[in-house]
C-alpha atoms as a PDB file:
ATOM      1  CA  UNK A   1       9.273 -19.641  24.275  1.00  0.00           C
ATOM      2  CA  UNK A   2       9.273 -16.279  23.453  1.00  0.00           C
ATOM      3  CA  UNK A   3       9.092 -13.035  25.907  1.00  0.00           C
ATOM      4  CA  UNK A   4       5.673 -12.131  24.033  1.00  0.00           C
ATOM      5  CA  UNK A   5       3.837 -14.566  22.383  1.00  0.00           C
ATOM      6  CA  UNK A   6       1.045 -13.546  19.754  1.00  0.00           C
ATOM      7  CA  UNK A   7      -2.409 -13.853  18.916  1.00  0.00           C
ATOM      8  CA  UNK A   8      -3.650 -14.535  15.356  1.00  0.00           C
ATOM      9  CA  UNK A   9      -7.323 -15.934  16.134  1.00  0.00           C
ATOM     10  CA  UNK A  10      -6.773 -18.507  19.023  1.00  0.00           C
ATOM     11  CA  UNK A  11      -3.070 -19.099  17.613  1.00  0.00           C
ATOM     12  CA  UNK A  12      -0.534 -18.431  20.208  1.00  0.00           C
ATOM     13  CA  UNK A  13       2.612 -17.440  17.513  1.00  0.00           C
ATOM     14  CA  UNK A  14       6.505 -16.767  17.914  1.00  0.00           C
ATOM     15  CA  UNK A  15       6.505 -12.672  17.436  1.00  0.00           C
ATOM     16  CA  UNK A  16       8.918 -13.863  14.102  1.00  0.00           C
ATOM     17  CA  UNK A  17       7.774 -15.731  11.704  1.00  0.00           C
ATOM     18  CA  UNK A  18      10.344 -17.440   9.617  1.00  0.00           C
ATOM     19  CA  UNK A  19       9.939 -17.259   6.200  1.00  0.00           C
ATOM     20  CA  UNK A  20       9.914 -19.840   3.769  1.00  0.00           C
ATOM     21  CA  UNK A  21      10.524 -18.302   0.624  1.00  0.00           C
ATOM     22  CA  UNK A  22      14.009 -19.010   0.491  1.00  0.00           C
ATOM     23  CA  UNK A  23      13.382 -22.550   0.772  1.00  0.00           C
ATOM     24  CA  UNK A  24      14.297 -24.373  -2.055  1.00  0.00           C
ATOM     25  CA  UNK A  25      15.463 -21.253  -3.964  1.00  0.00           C
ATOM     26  CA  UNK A  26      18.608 -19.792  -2.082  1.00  0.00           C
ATOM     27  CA  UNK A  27      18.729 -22.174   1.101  1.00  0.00           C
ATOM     28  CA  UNK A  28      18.899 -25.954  -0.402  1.00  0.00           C
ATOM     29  CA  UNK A  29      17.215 -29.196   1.210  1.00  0.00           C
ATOM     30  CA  UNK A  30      19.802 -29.194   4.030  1.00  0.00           C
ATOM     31  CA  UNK A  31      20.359 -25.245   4.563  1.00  0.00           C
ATOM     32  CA  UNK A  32      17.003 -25.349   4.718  1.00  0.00           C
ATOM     33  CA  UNK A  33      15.849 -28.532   7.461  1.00  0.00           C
ATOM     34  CA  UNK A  34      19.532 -26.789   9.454  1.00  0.00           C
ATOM     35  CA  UNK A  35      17.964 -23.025   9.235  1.00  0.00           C
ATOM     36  CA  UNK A  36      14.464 -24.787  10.590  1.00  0.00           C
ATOM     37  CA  UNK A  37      15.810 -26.795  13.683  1.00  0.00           C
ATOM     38  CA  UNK A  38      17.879 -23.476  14.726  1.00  0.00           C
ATOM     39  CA  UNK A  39      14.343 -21.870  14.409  1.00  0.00           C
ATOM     40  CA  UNK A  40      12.546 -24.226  16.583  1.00  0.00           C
ATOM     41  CA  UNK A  41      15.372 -25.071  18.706  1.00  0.00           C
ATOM     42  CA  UNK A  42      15.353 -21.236  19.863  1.00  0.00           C
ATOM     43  CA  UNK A  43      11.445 -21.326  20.489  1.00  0.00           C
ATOM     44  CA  UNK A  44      10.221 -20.134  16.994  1.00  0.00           C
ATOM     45  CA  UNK A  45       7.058 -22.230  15.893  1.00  0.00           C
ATOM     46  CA  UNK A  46       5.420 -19.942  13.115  1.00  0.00           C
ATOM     47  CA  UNK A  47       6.357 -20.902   9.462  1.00  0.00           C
ATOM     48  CA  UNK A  48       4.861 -19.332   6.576  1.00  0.00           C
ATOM     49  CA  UNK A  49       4.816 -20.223   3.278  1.00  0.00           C
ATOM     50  CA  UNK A  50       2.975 -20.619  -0.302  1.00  0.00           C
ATOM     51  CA  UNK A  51       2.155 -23.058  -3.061  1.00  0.00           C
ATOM     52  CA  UNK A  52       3.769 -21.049  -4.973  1.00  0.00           C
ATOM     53  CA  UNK A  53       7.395 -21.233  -3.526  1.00  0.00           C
ATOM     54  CA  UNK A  54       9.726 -21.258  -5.653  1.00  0.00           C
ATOM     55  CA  UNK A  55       7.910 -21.302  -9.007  1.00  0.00           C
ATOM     56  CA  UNK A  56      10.516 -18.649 -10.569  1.00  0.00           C
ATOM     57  CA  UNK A  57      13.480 -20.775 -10.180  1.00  0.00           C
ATOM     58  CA  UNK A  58      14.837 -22.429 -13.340  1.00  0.00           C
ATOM     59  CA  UNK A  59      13.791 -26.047 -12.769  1.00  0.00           C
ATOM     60  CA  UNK A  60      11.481 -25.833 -10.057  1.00  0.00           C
ATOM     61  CA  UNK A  61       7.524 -25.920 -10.625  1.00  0.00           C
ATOM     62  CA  UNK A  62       6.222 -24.572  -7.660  1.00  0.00           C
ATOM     63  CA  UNK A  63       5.594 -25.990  -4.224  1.00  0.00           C
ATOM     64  CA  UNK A  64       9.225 -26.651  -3.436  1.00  0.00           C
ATOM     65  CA  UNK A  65       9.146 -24.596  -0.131  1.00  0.00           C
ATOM     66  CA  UNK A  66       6.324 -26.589   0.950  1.00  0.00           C
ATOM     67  CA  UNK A  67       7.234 -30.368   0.454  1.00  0.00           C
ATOM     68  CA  UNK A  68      10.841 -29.437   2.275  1.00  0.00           C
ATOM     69  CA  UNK A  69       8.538 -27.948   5.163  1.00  0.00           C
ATOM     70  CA  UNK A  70       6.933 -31.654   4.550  1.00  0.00           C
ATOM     71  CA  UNK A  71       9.338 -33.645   4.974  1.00  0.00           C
ATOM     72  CA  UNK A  72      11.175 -31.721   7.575  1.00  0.00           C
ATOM     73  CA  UNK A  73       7.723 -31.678   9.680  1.00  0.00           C
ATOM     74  CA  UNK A  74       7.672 -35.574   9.243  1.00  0.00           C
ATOM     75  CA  UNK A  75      11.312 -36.045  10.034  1.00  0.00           C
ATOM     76  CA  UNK A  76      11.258 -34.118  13.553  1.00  0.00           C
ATOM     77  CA  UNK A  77       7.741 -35.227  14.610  1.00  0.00           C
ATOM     78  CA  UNK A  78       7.216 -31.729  15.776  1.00  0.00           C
ATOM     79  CA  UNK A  79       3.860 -31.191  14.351  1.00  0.00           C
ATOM     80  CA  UNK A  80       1.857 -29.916  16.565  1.00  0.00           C
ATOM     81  CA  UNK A  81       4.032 -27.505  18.421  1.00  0.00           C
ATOM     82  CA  UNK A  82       4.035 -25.241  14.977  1.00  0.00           C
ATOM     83  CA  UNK A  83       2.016 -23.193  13.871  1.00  0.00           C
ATOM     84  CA  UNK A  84       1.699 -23.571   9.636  1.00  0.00           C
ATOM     85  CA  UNK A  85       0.860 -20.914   7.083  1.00  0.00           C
ATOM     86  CA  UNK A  86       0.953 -20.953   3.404  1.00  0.00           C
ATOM     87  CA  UNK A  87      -0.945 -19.138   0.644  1.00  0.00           C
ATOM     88  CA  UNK A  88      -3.396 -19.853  -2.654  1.00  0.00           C
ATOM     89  CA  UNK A  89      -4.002 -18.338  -5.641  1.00  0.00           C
ATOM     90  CA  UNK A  90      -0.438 -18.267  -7.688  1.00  0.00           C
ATOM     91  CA  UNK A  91       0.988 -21.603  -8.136  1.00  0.00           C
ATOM     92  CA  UNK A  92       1.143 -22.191 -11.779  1.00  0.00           C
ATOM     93  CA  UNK A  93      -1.495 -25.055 -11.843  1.00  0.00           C
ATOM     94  CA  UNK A  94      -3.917 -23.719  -9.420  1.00  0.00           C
ATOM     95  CA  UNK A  95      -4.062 -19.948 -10.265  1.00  0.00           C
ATOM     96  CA  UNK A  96      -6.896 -17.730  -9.134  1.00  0.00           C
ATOM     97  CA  UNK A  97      -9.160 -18.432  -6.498  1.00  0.00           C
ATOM     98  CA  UNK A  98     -12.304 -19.793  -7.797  1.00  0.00           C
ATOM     99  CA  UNK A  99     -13.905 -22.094  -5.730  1.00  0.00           C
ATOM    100  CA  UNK A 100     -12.924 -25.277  -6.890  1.00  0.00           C
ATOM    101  CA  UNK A 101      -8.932 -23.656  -7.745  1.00  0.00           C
ATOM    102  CA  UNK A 102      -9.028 -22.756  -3.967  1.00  0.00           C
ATOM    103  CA  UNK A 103      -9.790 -26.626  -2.925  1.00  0.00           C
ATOM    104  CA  UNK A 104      -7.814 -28.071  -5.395  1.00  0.00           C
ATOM    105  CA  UNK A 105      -4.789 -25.678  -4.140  1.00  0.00           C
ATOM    106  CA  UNK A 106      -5.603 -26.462  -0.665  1.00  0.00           C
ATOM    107  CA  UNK A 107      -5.255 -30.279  -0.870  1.00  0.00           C
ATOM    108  CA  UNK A 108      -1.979 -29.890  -2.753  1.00  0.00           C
ATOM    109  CA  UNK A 109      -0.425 -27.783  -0.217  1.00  0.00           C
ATOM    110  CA  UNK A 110      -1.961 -30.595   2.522  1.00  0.00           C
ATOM    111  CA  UNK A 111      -0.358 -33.681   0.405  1.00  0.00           C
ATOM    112  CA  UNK A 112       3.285 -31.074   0.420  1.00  0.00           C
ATOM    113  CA  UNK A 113       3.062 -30.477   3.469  1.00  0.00           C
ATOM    114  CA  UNK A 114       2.588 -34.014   4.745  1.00  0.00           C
ATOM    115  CA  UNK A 115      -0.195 -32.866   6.904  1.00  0.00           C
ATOM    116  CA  UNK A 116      -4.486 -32.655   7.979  1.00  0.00           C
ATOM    117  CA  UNK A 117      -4.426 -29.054   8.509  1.00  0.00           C
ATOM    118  CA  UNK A 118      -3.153 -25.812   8.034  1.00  0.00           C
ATOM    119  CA  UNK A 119      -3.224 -23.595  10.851  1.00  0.00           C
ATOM    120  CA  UNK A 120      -3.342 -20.220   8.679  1.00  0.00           C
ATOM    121  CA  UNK A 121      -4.558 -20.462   4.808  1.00  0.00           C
ATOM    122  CA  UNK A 122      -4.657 -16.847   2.934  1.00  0.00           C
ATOM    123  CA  UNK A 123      -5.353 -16.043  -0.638  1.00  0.00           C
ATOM    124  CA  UNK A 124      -1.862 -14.721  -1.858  1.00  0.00           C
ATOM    125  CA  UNK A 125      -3.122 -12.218  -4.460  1.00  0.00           C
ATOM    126  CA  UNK A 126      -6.920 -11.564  -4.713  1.00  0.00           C
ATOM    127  CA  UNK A 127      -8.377 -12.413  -7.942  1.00  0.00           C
ATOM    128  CA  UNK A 128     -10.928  -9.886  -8.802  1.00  0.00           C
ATOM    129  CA  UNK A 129     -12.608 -11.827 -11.472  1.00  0.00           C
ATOM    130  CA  UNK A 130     -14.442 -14.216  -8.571  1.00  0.00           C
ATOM    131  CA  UNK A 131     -17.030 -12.936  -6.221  1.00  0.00           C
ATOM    132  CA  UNK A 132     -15.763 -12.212  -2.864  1.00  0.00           C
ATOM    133  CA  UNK A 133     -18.664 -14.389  -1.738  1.00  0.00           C
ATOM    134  CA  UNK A 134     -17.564 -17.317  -3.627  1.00  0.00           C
ATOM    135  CA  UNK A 135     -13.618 -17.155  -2.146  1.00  0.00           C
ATOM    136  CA  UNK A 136     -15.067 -17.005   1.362  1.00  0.00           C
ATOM    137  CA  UNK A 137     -17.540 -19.793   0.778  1.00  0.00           C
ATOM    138  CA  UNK A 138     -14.805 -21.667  -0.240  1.00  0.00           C
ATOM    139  CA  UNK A 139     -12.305 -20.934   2.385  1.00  0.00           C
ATOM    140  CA  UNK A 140     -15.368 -21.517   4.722  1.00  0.00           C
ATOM    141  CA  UNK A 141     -15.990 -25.017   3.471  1.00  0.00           C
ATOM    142  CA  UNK A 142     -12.190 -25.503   4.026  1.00  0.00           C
ATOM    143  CA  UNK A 143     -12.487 -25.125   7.710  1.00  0.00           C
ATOM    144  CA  UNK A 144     -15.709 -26.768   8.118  1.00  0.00           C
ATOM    145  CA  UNK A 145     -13.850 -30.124   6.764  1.00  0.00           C
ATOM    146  CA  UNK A 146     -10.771 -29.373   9.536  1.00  0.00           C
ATOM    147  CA  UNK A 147      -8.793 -29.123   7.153  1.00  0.00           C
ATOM    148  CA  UNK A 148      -7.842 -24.830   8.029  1.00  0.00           C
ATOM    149  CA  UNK A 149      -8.042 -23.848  11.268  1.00  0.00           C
ATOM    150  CA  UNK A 150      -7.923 -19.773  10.249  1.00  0.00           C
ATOM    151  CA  UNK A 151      -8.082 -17.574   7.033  1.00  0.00           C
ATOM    152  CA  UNK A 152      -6.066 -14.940   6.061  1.00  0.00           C
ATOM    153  CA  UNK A 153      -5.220 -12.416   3.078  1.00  0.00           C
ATOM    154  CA  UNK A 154      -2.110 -10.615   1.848  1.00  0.00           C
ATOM    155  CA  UNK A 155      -2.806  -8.770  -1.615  1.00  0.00           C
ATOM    156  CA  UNK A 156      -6.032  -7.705  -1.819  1.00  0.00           C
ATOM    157  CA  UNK A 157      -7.565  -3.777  -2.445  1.00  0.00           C
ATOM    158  CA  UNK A 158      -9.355  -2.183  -0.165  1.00  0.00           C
ATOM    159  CA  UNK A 159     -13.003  -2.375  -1.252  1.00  0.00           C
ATOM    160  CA  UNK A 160     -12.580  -5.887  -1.785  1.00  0.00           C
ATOM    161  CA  UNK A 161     -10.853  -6.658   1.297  1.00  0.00           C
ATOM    162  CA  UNK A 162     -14.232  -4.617   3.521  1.00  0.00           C
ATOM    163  CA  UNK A 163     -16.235  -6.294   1.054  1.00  0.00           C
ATOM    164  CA  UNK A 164     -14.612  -9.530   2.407  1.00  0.00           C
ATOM    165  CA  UNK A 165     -15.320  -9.005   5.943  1.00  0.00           C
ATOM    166  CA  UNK A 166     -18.718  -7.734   5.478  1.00  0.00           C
ATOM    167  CA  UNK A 167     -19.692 -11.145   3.791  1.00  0.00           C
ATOM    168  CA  UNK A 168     -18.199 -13.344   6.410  1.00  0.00           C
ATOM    169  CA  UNK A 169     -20.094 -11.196   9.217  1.00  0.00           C
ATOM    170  CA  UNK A 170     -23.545 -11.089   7.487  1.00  0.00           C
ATOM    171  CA  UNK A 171     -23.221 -14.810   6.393  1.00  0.00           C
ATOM    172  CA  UNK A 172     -22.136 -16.135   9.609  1.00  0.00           C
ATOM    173  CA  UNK A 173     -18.898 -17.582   7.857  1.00  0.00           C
ATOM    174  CA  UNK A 174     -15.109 -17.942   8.371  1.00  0.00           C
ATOM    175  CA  UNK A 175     -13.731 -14.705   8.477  1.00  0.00           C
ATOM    176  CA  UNK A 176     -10.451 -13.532   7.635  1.00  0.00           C
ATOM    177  CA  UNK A 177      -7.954 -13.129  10.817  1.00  0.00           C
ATOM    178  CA  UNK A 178      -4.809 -12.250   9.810  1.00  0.00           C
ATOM    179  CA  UNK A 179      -3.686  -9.478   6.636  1.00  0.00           C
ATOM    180  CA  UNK A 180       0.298  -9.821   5.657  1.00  0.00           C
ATOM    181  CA  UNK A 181       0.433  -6.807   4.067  1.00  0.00           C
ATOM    182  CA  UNK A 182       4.148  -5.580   2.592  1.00  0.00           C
ATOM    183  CA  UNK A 183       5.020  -2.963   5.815  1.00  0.00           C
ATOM    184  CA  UNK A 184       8.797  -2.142   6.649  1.00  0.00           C
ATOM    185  CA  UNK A 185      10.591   1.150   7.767  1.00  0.00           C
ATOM    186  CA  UNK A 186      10.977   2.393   3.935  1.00  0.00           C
ATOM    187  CA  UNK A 187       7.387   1.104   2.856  1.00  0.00           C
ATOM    188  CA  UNK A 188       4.579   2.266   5.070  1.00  0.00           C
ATOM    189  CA  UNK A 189       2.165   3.431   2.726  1.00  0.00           C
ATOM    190  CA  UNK A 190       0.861   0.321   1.540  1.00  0.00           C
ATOM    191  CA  UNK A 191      -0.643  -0.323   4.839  1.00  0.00           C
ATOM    192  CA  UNK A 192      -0.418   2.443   7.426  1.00  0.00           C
ATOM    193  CA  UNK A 193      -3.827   4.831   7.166  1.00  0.00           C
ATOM    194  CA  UNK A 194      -7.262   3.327   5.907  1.00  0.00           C
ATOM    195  CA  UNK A 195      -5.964  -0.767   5.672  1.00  0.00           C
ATOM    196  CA  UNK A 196      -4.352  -0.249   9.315  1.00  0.00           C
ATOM    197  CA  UNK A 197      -7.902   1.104  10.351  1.00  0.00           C
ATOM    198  CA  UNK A 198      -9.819  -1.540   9.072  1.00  0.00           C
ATOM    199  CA  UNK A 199      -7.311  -4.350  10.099  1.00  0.00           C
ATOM    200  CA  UNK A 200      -7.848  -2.593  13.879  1.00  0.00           C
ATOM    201  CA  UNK A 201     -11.692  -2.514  13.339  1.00  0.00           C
ATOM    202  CA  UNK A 202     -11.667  -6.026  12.560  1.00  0.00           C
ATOM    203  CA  UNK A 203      -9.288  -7.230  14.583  1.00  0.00           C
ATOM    204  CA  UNK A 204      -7.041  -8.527  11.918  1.00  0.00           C
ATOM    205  CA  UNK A 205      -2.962  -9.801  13.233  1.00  0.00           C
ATOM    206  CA  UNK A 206      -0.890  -8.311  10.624  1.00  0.00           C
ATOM    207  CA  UNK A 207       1.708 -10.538   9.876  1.00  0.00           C
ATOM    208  CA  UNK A 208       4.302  -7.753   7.359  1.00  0.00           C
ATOM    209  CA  UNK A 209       6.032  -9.257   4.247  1.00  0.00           C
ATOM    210  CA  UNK A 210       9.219  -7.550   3.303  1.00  0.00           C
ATOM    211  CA  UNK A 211      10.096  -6.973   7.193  1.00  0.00           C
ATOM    212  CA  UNK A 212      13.653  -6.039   6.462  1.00  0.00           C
ATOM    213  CA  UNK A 213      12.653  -4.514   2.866  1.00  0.00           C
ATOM    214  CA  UNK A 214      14.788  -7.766   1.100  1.00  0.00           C
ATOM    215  CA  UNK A 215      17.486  -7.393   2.969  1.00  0.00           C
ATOM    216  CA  UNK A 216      18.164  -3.357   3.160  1.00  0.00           C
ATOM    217  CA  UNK A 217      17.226  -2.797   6.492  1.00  0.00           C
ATOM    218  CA  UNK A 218      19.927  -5.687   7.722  1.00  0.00           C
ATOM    219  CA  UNK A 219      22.689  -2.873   7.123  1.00  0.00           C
ATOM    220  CA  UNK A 220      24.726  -4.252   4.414  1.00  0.00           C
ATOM    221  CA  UNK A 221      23.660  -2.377   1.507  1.00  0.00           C
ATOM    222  CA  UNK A 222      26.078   0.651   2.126  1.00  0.00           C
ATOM    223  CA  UNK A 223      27.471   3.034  -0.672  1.00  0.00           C
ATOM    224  CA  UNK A 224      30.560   1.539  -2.659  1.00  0.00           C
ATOM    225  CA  UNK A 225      29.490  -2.341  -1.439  1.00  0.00           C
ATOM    226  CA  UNK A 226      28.342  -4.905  -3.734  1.00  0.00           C
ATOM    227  CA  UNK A 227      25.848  -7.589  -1.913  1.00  0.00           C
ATOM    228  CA  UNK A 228      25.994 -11.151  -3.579  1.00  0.00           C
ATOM    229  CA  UNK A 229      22.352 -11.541  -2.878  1.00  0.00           C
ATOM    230  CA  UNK A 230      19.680 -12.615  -5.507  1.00  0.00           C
ATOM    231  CA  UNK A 231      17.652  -9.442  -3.828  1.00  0.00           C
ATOM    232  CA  UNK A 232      20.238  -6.920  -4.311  1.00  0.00           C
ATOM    233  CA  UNK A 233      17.944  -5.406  -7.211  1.00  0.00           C
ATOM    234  CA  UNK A 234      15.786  -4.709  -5.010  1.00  0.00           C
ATOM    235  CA  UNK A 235      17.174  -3.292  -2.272  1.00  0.00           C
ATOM    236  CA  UNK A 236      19.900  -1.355  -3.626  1.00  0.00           C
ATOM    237  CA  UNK A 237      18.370   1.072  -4.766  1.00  0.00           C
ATOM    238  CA  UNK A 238      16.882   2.121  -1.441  1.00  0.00           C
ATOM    239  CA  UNK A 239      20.322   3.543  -0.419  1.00  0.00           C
ATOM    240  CA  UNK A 240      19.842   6.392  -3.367  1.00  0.00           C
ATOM    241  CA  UNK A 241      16.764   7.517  -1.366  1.00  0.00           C
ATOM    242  CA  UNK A 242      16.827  10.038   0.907  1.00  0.00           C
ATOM    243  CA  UNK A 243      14.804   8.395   3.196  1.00  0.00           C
ATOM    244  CA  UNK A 244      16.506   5.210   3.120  1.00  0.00           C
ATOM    245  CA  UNK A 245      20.063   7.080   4.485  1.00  0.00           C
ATOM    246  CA  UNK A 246      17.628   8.447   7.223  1.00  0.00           C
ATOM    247  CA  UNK A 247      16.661   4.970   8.196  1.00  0.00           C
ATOM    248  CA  UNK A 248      19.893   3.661   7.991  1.00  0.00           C
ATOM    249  CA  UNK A 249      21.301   6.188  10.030  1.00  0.00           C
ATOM    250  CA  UNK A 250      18.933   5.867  12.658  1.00  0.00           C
ATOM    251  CA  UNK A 251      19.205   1.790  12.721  1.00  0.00           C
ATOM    252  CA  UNK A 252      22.614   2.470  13.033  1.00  0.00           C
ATOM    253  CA  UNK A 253      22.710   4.481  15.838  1.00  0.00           C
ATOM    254  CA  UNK A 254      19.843   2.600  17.947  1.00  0.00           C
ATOM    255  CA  UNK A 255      21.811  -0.729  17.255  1.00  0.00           C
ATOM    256  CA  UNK A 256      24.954   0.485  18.000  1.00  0.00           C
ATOM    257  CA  UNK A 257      23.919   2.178  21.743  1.00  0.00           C
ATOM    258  CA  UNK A 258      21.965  -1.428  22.579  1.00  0.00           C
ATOM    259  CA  UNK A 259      24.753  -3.530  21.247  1.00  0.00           C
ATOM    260  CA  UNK A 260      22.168  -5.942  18.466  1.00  0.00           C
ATOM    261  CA  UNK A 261      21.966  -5.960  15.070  1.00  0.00           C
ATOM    262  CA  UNK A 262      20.388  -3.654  13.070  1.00  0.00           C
ATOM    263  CA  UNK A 263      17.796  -5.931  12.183  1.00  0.00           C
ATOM    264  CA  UNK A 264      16.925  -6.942  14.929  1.00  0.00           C
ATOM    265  CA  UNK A 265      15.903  -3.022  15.663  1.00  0.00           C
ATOM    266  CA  UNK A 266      13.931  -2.571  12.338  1.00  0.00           C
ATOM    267  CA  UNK A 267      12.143  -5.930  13.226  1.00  0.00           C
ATOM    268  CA  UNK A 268      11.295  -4.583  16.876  1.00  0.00           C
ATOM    269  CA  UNK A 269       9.818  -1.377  15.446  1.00  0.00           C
ATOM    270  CA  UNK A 270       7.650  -3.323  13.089  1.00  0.00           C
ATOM    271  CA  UNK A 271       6.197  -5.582  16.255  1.00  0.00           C
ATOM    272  CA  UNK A 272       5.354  -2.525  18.266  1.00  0.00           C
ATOM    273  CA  UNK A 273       2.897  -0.980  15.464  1.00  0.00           C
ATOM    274  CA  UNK A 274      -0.633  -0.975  15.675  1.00  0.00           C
ATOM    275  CA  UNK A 275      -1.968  -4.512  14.807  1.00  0.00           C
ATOM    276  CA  UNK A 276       1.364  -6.050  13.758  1.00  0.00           C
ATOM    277  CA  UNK A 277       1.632  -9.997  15.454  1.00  0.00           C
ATOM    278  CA  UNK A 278       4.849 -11.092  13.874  1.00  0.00           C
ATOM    279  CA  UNK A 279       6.666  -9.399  11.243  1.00  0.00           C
ATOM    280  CA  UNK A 280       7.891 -12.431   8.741  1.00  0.00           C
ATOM    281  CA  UNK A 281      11.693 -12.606   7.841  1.00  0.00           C
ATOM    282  CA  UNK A 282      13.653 -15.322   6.340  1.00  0.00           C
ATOM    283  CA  UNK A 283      16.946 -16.448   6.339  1.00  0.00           C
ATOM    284  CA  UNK A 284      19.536 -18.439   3.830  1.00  0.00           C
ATOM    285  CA  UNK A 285      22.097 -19.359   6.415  1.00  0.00           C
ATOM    286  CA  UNK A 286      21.598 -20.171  10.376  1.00  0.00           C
ATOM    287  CA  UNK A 287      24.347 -17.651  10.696  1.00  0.00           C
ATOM    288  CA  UNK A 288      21.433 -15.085  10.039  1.00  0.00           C
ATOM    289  CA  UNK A 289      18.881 -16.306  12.027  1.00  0.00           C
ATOM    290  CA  UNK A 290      20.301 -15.292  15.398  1.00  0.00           C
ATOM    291  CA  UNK A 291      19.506 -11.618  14.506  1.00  0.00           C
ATOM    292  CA  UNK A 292      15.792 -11.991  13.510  1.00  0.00           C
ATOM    293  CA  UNK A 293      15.106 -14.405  16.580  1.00  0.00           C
ATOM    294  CA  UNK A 294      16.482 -11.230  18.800  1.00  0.00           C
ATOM    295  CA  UNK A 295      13.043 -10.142  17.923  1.00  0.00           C
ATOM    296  CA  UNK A 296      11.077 -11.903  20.875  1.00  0.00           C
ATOM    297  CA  UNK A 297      13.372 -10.273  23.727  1.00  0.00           C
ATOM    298  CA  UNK A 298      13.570  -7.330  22.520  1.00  0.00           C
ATOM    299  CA  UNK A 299      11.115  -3.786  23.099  1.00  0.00           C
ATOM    300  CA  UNK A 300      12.127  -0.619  21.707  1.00  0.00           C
ATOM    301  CA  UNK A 301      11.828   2.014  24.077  1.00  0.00           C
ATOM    302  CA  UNK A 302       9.085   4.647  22.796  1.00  0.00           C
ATOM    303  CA  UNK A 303      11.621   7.415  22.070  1.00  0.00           C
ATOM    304  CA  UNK A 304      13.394   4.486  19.617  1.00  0.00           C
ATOM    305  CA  UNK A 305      10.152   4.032  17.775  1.00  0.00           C
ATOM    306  CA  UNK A 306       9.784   8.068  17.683  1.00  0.00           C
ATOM    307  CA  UNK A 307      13.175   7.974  16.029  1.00  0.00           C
ATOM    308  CA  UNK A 308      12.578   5.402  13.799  1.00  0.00           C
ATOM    309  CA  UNK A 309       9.149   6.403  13.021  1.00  0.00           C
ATOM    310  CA  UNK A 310      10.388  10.252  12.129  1.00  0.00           C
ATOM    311  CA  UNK A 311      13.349   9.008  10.195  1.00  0.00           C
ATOM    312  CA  UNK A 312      11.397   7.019   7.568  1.00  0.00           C
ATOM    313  CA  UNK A 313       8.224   9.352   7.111  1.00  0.00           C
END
């Protein structure tokens, strides 16, 4: 196990969560089950996913991550050693999060994922045309039936989100413990200030998306190199910031005086911020996975977080 296990309600989580995203998009069948056992076989035993995974990809529908998270869970027998998360709300034939949407969603992720229960169940984007009452009766009546053991949310605003929590506490009803909000070194805005307060006041895990900002914070966007990557849109353009060269330059150094990859160091500053349980990463190869594990053993010292923290405000 991990130096540091985390708590997300009376889960007991890997501080990395692997990310599933890739499955069935850039990491095949086999990349994928390979990149899994490496996970598990190193102590990792938090996986999260969605229904929605990887509806984008020419040919796929949606739910691809899932039923190869399925069938892996069935082929190892490992069930109950990890700890499952996956989202509602975007898969093309169960969009929104009306009541019945949310329990149709929910039983098609179960059937997937070849299993009773999912251990962590958020809505994936809020939809602001249903009542937060009715999304948290529903994700209520989800537990109730054993079939979620926790609730959590990822894109949501913030009225909605208190609005949320205040109906779950007045109602007596399942109540949201985890947010996975997008947080890394070059995007702090979205969650550090008034979501970070009510996350604390609540006692919501975070659980950041975008750990490694797709892939910049790993090092190997650099000026003049061109990254075969299906993110590279994304994070290449970071390096024409200002404060993505700061960030860099200050991964650099911190990595290079402890000897680990530079990854690794963005990941540790993300898991010693306020709230944060396990900052979620994902990887195409098992070559990459050694990096992210690195994660569990290793604590930034508080003058490396004052570094880190400086170079990316």
């Amino acid at each position: 196990m991990a130096d540091h296990t985390r708590k997300i309600g009376d889960l007991d989580v890997f501080p990395l969560a692997l990310g599933g995203n890739v499955f069935g998009w850039t990491a095949d069948r086999d990349a994928s089950f390979a990149i899994l056992d490496a996970y598990a076989e190193g102590g990792g035993d938090f996986v999260d996913t969605a229904d929605s995974y990887s509806w984008w990809v020419e040919g796929n529908r949606g739910g691809e991550s899932e039923e190869i998270i399925g069938e892996w869970l069935a082929s190892r027998g490992g069930r109950d050693r990890m700890v499952i998360a996956t989202k509602a709300g975007v898969h093309p034939e169960h969009k929104g999060l009306s009541a019945t949407t949310i329990k149709a969603a929910a039983e098609a992720s179960l059937r997937r994922l070849r299993t009773d229960r999912i251990d962590l169940y958020y809505t994936h984007f809020d939809d602001p045309s249903v009542p937060v009452g009715e999304i948290i009766t529903a994700l209520d009546g989800l537990v109730r039936e054993g079939k979620v053991r926790h609730i959590g949310v990822s894109n949501i605003e913030l009225d909605r989100l208190e609005e949320s929590l205040a109906f779950s506490d007045r109602e007596g009803l399942a109540k949201y413990v985890a947010i996975q909000p997008e947080y890394n070194l070059v995007a702090r805005e979205k969650y550090e200030g008034e979501r970070m307060r009510v996350a604390e006041r609540h006692g919501l895990a975070a659980v950041p998306y975008y750990g490694l900002a797709s892939g910049f914070l790993t090092g190997k966007y650099r000026p003049g190199v061109t990254v075969d990557s299906a993110r590279a849109g994304k994070a290449g353009p970071l390096l024409e910031t200002e404060r993505g060269r700061r960030v860099l330059a200050a991964l650099d150094e911190i990595a290079g005086a402890r000897g680990i990859a530079m990854a690794t160091v963005a990941l540790a500053w993300l898991r010693a911020r306020p709230t944060v349980a396990a900052p979620i990463a994902s990887a195409r190869t098992v070559e990459q996975l050694p990096a992210l594990m690195a994660v569990a053993g290793t604590v930034l010292t508080g003058e490396e977080v004052a570094s880190l923290t400086a170079a990316s405000e």
